[in-house]
N, C-alpha and C. Protein backbone atom coordinates (compact mmCIF):
# COMPACT_ATOMS: atom_id res chain seq x y z
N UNK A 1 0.83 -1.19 0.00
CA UNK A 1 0.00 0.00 0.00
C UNK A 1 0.88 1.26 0.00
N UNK A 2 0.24 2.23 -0.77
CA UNK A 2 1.24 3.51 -0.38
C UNK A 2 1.05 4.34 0.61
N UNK A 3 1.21 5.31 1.15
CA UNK A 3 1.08 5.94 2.45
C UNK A 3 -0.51 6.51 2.13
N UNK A 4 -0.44 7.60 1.03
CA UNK A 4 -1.98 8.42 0.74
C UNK A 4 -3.01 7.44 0.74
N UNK A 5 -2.91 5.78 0.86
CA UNK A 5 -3.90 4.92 0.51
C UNK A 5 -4.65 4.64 2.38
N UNK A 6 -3.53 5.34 3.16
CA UNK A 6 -4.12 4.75 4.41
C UNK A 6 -5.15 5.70 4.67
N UNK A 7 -5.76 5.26 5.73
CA UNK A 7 -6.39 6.29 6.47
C UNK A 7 -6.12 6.80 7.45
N UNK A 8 -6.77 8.27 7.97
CA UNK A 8 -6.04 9.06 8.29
C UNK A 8 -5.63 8.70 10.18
N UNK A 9 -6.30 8.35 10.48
CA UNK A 9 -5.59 8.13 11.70
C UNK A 9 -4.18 6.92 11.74
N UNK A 10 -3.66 6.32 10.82
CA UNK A 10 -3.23 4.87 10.55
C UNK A 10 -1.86 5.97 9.93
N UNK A 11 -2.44 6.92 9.07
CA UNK A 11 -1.12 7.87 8.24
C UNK A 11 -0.73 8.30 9.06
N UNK A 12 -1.01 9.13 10.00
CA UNK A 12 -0.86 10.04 11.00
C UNK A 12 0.75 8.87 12.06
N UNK A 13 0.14 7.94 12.35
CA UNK A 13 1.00 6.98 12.84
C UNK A 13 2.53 6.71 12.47
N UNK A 14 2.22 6.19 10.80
CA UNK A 14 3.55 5.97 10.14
C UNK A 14 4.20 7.25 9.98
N UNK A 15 3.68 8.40 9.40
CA UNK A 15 4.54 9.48 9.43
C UNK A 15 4.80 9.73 10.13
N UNK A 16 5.03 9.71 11.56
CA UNK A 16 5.92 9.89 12.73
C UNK A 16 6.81 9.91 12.53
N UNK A 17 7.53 10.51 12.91
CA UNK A 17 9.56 10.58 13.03
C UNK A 17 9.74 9.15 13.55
N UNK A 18 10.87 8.64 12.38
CA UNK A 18 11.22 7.32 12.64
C UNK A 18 12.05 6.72 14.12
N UNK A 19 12.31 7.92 14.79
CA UNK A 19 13.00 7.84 16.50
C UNK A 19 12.12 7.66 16.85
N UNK A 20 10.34 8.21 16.64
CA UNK A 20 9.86 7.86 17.65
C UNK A 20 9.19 6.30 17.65
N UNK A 21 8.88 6.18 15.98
CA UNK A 21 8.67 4.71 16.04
C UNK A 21 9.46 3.83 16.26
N UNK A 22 10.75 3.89 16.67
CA UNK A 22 11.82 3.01 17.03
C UNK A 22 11.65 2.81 18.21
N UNK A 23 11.43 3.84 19.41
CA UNK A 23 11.27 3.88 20.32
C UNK A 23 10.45 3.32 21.03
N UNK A 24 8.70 3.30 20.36
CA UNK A 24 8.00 2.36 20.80
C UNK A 24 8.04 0.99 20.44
N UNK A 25 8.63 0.33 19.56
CA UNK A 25 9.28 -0.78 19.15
C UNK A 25 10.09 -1.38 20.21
N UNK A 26 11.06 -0.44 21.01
CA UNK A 26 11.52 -1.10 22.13
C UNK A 26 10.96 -1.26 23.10
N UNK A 27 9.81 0.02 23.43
CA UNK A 27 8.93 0.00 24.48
C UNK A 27 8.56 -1.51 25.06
N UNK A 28 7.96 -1.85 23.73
CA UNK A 28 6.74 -2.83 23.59
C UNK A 28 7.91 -4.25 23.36
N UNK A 29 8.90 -4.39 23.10
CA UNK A 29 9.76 -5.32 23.10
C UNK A 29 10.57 -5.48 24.83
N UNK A 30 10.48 -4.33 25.62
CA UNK A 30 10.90 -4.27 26.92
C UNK A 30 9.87 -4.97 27.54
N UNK A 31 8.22 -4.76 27.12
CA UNK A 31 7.28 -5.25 28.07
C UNK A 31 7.26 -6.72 28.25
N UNK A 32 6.88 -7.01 27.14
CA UNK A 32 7.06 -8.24 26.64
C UNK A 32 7.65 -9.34 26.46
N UNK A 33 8.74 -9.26 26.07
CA UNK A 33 9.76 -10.38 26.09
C UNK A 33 10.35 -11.01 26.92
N UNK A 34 10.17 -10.84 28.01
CA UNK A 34 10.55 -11.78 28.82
C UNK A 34 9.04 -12.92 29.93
N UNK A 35 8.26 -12.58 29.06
CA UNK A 35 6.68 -12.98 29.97
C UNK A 35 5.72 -13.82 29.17
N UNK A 36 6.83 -15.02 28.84
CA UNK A 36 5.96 -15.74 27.74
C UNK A 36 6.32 -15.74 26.36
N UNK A 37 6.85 -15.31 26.41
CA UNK A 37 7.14 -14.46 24.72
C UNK A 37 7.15 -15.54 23.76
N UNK A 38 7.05 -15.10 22.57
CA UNK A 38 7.74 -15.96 21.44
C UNK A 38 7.15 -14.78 20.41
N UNK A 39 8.39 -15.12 19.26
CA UNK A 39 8.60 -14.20 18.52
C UNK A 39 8.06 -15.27 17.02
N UNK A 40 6.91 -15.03 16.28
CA UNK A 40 6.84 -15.70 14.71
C UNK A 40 7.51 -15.17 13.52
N UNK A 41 8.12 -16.13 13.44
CA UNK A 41 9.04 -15.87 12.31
C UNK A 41 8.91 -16.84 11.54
N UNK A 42 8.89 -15.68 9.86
CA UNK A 42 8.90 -16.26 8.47
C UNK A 42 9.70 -16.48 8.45
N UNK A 43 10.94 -15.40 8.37
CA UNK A 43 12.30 -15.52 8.09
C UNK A 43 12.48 -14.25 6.88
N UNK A 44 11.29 -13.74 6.72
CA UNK A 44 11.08 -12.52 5.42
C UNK A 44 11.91 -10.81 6.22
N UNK A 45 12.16 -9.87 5.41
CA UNK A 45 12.73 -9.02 6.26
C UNK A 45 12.34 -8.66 7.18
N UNK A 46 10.83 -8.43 7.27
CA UNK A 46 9.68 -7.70 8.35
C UNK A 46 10.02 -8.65 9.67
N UNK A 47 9.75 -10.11 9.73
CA UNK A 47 9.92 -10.60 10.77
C UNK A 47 11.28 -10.78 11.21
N UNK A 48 12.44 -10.72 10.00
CA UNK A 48 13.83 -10.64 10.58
C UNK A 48 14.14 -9.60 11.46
N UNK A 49 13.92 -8.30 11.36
CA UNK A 49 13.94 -7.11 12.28
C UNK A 49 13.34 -7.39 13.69
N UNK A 50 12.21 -7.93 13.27
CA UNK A 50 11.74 -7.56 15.04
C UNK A 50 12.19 -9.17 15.52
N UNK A 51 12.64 -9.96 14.54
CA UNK A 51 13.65 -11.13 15.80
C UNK A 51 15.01 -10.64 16.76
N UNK A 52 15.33 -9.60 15.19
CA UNK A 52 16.81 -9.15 15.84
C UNK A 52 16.58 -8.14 17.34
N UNK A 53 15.55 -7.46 17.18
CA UNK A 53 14.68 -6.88 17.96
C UNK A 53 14.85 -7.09 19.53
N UNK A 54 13.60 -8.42 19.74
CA UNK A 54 13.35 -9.15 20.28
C UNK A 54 14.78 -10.05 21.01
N UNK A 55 15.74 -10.49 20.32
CA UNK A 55 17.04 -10.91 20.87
C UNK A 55 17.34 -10.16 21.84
N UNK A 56 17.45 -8.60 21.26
CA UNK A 56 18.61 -7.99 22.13
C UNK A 56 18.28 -7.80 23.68
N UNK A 57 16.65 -7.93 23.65
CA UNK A 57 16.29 -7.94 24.90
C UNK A 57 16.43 -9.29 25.70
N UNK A 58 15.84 -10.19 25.14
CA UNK A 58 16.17 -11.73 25.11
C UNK A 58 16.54 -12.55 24.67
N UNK A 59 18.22 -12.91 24.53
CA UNK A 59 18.53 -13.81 23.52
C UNK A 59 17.90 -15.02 23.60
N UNK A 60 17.24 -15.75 24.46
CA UNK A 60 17.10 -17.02 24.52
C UNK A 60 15.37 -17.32 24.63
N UNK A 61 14.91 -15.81 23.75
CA UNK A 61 13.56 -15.76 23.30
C UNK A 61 13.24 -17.01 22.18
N UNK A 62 11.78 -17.87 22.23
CA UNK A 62 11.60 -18.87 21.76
C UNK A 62 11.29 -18.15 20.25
N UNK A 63 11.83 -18.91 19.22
CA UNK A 63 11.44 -18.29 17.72
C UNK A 63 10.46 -20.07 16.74
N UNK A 64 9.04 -18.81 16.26
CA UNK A 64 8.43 -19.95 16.36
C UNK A 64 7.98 -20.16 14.75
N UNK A 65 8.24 -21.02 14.19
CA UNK A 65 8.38 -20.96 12.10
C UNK A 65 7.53 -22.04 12.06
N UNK A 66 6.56 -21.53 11.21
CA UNK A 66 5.38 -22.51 10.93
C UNK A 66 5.60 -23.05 9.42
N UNK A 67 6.16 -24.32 9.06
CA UNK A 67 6.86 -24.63 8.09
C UNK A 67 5.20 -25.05 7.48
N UNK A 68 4.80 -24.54 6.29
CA UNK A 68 4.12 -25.31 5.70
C UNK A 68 3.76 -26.58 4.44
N UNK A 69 5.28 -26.56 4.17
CA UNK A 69 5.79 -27.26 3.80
C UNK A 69 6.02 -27.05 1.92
N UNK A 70 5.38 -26.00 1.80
CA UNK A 70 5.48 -25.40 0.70
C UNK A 70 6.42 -24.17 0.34
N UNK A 71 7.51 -23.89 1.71
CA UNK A 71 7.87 -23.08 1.62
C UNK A 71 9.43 -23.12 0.54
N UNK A 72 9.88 -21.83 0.25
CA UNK A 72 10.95 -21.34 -0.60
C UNK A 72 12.04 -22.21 -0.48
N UNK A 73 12.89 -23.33 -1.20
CA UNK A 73 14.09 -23.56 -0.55
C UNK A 73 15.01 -22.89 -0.08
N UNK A 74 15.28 -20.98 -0.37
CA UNK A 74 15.95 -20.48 -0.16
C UNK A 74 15.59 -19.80 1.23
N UNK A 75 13.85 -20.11 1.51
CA UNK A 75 13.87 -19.76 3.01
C UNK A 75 14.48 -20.83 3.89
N UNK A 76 13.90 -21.73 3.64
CA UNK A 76 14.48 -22.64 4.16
C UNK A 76 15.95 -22.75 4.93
N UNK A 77 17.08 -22.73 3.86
CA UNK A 77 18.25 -22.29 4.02
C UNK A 77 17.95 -21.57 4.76
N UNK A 78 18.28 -20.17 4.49
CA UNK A 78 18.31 -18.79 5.09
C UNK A 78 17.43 -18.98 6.77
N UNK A 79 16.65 -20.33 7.21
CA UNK A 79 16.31 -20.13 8.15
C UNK A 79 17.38 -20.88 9.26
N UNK A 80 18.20 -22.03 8.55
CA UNK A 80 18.89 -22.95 9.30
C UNK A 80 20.04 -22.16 9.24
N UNK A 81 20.43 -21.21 8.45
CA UNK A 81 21.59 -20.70 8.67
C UNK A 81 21.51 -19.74 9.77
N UNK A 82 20.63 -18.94 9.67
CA UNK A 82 20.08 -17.80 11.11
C UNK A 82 20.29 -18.51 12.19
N UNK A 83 19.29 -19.27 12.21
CA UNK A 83 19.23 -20.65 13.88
C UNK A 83 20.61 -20.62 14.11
N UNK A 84 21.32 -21.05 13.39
CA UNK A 84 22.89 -21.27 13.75
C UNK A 84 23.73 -20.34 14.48
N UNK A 85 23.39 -19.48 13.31
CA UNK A 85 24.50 -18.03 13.11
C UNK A 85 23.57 -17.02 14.66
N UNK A 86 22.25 -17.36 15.21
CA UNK A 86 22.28 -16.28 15.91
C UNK A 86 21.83 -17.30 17.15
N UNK A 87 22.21 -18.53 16.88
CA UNK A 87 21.98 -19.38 18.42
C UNK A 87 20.51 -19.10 18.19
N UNK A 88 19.52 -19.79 17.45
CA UNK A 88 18.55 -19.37 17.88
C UNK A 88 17.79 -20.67 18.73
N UNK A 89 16.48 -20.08 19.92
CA UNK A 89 15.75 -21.10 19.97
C UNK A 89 14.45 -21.31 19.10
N UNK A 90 14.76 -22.31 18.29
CA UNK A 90 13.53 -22.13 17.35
C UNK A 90 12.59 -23.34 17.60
N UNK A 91 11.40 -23.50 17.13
CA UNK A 91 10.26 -24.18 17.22
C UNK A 91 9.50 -24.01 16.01
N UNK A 92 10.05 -25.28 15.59
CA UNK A 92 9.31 -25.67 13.97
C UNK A 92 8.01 -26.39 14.00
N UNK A 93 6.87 -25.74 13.88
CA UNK A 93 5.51 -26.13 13.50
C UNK A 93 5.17 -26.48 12.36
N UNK A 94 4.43 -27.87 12.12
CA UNK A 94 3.90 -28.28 10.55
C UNK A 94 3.02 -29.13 10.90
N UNK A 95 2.14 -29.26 9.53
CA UNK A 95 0.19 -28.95 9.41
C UNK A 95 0.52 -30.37 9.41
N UNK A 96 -0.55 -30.77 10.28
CA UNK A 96 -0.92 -32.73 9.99
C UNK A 96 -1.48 -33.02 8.86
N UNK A 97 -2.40 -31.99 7.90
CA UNK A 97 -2.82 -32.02 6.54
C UNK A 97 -1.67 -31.48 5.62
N UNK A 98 -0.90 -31.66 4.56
CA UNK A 98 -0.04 -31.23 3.59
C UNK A 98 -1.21 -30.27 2.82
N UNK A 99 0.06 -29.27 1.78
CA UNK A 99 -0.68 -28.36 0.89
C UNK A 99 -1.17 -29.77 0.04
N UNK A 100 -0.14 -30.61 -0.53
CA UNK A 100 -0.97 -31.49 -1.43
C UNK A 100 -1.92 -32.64 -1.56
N UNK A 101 -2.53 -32.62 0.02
CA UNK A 101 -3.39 -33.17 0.04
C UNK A 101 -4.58 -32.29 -0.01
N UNK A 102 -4.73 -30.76 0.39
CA UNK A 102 -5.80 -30.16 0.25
C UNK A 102 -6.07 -30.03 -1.08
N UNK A 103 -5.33 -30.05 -1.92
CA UNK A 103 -5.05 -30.00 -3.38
C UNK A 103 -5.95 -31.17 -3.51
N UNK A 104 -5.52 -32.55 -3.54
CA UNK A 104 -6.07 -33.45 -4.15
C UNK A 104 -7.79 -33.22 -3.51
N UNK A 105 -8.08 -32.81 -2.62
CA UNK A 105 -9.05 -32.64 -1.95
C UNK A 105 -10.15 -31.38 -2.29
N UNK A 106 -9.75 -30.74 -3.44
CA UNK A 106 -10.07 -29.63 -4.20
C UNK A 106 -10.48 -28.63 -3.11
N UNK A 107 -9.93 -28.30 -2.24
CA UNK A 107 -9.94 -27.11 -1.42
C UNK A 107 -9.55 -26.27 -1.38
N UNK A 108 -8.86 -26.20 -2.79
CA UNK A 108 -8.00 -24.95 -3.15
C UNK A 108 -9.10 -24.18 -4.11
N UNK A 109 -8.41 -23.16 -4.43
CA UNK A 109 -8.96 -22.09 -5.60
C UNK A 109 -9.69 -22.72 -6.60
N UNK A 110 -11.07 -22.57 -6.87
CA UNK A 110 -11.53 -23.22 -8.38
C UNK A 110 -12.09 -22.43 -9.42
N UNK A 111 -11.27 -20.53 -9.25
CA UNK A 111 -11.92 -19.48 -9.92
C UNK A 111 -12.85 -18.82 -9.54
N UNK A 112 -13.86 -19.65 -8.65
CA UNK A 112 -15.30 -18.71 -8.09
C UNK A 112 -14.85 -17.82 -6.81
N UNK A 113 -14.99 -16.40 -7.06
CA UNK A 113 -14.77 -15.52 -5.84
C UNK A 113 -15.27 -16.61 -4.53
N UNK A 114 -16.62 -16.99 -4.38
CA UNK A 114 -16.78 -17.13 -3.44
C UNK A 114 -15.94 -18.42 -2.57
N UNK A 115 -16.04 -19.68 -3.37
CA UNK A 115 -15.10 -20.92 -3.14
C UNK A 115 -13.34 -20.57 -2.87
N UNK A 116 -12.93 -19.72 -3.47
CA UNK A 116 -11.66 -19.12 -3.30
C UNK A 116 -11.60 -18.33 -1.75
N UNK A 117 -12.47 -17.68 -1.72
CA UNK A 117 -12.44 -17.53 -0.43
C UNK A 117 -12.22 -17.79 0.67
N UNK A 118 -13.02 -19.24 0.60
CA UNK A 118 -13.60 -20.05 1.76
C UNK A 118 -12.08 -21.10 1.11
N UNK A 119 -11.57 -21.31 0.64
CA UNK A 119 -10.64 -22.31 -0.06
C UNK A 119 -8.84 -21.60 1.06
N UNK A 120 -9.20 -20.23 0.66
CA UNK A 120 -7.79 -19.72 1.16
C UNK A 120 -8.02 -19.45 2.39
N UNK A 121 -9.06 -19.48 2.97
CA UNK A 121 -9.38 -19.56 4.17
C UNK A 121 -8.68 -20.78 5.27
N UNK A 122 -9.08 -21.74 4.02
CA UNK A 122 -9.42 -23.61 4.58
C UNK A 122 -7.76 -23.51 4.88
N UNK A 123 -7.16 -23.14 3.53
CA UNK A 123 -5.72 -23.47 3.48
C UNK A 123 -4.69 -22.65 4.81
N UNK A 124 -4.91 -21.60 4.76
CA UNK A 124 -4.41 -20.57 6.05
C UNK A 124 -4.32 -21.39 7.21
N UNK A 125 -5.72 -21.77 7.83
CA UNK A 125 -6.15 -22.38 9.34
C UNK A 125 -5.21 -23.97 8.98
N UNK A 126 -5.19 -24.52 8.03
CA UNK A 126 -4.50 -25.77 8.04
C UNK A 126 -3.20 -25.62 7.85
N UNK A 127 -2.29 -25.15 7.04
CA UNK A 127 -1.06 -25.04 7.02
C UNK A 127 -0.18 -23.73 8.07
N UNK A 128 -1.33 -23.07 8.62
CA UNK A 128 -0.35 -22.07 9.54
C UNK A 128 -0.96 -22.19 11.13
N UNK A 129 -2.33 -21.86 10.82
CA UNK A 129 -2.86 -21.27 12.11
C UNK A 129 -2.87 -22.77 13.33
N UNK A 130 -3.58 -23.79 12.73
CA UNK A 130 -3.67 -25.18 13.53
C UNK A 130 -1.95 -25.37 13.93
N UNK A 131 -0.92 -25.45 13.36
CA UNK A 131 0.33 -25.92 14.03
C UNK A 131 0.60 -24.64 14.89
N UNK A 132 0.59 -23.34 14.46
CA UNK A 132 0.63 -22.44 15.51
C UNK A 132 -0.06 -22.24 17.13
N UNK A 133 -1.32 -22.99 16.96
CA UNK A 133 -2.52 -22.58 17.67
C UNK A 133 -1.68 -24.26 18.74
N UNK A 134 -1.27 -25.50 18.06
CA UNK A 134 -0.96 -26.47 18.71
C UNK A 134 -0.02 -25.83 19.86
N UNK A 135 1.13 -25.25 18.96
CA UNK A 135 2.65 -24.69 19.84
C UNK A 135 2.60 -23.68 20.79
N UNK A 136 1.21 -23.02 20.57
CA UNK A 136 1.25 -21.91 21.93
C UNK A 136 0.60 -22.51 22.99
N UNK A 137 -0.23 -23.50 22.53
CA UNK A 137 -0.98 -24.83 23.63
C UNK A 137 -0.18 -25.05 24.44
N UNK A 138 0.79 -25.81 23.59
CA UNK A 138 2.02 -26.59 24.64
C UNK A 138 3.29 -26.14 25.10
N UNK A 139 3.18 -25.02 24.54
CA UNK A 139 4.71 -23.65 25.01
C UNK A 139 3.90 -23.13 26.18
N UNK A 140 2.79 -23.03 26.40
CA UNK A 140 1.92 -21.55 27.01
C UNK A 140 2.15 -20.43 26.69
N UNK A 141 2.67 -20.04 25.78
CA UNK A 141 2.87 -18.54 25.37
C UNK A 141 1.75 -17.86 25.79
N UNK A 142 1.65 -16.70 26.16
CA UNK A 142 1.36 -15.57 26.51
C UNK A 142 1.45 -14.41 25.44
N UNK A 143 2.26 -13.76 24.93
CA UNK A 143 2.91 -12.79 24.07
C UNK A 143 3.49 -13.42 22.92
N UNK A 144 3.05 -13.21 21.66
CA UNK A 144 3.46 -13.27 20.57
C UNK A 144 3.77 -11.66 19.68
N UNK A 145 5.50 -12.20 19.56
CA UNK A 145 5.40 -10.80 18.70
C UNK A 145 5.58 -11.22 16.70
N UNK A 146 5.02 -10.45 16.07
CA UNK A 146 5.12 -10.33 14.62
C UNK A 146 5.65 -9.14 13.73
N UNK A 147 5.95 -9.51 12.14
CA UNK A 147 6.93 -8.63 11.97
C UNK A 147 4.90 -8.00 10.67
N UNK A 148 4.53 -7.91 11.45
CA UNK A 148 3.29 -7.48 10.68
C UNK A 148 3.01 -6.10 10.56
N UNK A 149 2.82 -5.16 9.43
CA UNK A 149 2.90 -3.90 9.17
C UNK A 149 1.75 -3.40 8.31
N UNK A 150 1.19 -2.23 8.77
CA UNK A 150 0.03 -1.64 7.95
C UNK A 150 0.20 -1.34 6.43
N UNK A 151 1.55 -1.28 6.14
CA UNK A 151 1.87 -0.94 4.73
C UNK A 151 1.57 -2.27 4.10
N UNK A 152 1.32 -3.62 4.53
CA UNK A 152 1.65 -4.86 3.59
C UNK A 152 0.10 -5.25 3.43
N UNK A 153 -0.80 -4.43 3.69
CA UNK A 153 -2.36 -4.63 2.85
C UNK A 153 -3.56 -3.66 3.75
N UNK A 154 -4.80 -3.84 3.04
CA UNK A 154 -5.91 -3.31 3.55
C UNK A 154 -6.11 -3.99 5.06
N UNK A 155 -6.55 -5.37 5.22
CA UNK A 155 -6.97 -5.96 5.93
C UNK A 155 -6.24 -5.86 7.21
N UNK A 156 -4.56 -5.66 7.21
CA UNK A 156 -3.63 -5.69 8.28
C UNK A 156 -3.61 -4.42 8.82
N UNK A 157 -4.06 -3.10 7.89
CA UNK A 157 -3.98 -1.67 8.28
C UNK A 157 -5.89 -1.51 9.13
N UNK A 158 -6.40 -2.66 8.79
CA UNK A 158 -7.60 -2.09 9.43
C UNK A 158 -7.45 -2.56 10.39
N UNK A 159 -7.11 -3.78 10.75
CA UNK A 159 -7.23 -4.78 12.14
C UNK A 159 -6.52 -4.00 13.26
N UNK A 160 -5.55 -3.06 12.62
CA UNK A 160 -4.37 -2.80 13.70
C UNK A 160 -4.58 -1.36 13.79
N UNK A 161 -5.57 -0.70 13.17
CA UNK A 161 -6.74 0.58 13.01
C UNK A 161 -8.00 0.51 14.35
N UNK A 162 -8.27 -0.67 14.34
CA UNK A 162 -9.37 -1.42 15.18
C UNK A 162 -8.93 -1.68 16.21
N UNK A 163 -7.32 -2.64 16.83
CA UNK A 163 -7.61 -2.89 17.76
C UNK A 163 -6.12 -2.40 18.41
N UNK A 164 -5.28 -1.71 18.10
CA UNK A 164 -4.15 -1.12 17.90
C UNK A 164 -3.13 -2.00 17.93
N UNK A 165 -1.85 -1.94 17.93
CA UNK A 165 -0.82 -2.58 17.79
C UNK A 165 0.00 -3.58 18.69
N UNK A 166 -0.78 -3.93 19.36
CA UNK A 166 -0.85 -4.89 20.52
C UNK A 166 -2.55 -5.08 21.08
N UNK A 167 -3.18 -6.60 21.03
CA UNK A 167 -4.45 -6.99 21.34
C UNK A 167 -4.47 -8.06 21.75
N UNK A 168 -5.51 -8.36 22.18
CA UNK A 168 -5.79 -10.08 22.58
C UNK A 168 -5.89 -10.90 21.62
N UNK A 169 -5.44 -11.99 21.10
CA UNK A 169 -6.33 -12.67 19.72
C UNK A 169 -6.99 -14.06 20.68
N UNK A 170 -7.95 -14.44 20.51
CA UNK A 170 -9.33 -15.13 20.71
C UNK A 170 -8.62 -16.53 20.38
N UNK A 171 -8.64 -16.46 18.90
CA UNK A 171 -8.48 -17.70 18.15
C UNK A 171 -6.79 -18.34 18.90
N UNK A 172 -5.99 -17.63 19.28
CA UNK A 172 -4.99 -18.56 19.20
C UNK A 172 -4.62 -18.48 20.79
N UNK A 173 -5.48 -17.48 21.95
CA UNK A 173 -5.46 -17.76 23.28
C UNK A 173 -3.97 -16.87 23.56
N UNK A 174 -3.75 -15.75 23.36
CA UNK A 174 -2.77 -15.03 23.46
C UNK A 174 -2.69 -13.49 23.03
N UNK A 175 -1.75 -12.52 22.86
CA UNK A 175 -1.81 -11.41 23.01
C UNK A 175 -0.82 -11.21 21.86
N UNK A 176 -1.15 -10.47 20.56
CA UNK A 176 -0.40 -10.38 19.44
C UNK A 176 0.60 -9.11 19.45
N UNK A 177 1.46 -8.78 19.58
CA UNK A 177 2.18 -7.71 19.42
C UNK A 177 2.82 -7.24 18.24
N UNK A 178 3.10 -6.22 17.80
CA UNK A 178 3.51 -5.85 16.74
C UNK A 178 4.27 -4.71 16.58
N UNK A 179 5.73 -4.89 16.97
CA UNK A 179 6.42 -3.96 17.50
C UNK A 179 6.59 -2.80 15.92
N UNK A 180 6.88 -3.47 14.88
CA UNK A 180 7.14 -1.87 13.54
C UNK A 180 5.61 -1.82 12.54
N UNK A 181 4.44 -1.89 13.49
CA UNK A 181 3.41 -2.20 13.00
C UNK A 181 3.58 -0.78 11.87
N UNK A 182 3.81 0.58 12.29
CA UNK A 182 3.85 1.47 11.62
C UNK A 182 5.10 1.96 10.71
N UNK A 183 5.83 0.87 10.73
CA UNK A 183 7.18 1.43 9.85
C UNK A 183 7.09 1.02 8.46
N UNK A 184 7.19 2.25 7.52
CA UNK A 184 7.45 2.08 5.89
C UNK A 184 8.28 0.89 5.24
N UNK A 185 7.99 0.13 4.15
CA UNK A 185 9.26 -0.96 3.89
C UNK A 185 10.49 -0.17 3.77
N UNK A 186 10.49 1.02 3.48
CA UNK A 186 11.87 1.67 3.22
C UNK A 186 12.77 2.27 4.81
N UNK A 187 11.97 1.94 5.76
CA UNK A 187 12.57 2.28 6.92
C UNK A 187 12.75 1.22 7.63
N UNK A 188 12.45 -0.11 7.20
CA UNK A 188 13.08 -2.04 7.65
C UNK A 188 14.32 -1.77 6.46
N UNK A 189 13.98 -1.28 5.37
CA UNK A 189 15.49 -1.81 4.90
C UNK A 189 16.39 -0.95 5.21
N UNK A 190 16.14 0.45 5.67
CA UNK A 190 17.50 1.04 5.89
C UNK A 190 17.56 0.66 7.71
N UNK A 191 17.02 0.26 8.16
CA UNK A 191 17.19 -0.79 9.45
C UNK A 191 18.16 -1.63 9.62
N UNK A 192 17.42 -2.61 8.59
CA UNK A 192 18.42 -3.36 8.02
C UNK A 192 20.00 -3.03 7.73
N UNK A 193 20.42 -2.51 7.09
CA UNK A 193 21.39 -1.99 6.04
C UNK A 193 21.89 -1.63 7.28
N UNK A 194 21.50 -0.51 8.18
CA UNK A 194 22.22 -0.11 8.74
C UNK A 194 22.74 -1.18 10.63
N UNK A 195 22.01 -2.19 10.46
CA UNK A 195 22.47 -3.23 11.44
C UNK A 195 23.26 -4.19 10.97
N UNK A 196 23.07 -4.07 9.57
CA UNK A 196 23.94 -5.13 8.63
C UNK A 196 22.77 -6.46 9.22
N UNK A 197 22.08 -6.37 9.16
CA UNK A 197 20.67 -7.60 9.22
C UNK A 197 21.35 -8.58 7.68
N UNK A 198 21.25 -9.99 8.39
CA UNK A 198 21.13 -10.92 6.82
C UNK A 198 19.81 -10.85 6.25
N UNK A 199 19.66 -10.94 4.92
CA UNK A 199 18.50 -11.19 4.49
C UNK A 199 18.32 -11.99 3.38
N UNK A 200 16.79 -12.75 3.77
CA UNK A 200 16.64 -13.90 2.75
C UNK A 200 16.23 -13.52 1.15
């Protein structure tokens, strides 16, 4: 999304001076991280930042990758090399249903808005949310943080419009945090760049 596409209380946010959104980034990474925590990670830049984040307060914060088994070989890599390279504790989650059995099971996309819907729906809750929803069961997590940002769609700029940048979520029995909920992609990569962050 571009900035003029948000709305105005959501714009008002990101255009903030980037000190101050850094600042609450640590705020909310001070509260947190040590009370349950676990940090979800893709391994994409957004969630690489707020792992590196999240470390400095707690290195031995749980990092939690919901493999769905469809993922990039180059994430892949890029995730076993991180684990390594930053000691991580990680916790690999994967769906008791495969993508290619929902496939054979025609639960995927069949062109009709409405079946597509309910299809990417089916697929989401089975390959991410159910192994996630298992691991905070049996971790007890409390605090989940994400590298989730209003710039990366409609739906993520309204939810976090609605219930602000830290909430309860229902469905997975925990408290979602979202430490650069308001930061531009161009202010993760000069983040980046300037921590010397690896990226996948």
């Amino acid at each position: 999304m571009k900035i003029s596409q948000l709305i105005p209380s959501i714009r008002k946010e990101v255009e903030q001076p980037f000190s101050l959104k850094l600042e609450e980034a640590w705020r909310l990474i001070h509260w947190f991280a040590n009370n349950k925590a676990c940090v979800s990670c893709s391994f994409g830049k957004d969630s690489t930042v707020v792992l590196w984040l999240a470390l400095q307060e707690n290195p031995q914060i749980p990092v939690v990758f919901t493999n769905t088994g469809v993922e990039f070989a180059e994430t892949i890599k890029f995730k076993e090399e991180l684990t390594e390279q930053w000691n991580l504790n990680l916790i690999e989650g994967k769906p008791k249903q495969s993508f290619w059995n929902l496939w054979d099971g025609r639960e995927l996309p069949d062109g009709s808005k409405h079946k597509k819907r309910v299809s990417v729906d089916r697929c989401c809750h089975v390959l991410k949310e159910s192994p996630f929803k298992a691991i905070v069961k049996e971790y007890g997590f409390c605090y989940n943080f994400t590298g989730i940002t209003v710039m990366e769609g409609r739906q993520r700029m309204l939810r976090i419009c609605e219930r602000g940048n830290y909430y309860y979520h229902k469905t997975f029995g925990l408290w979602n945090v979202h430490p650069i909920a308001f930061w531009t992609p161009e202010e993760v990569w000069a983040f980046t760049r300037h921590h010397d962050l690896p990226i996948n």
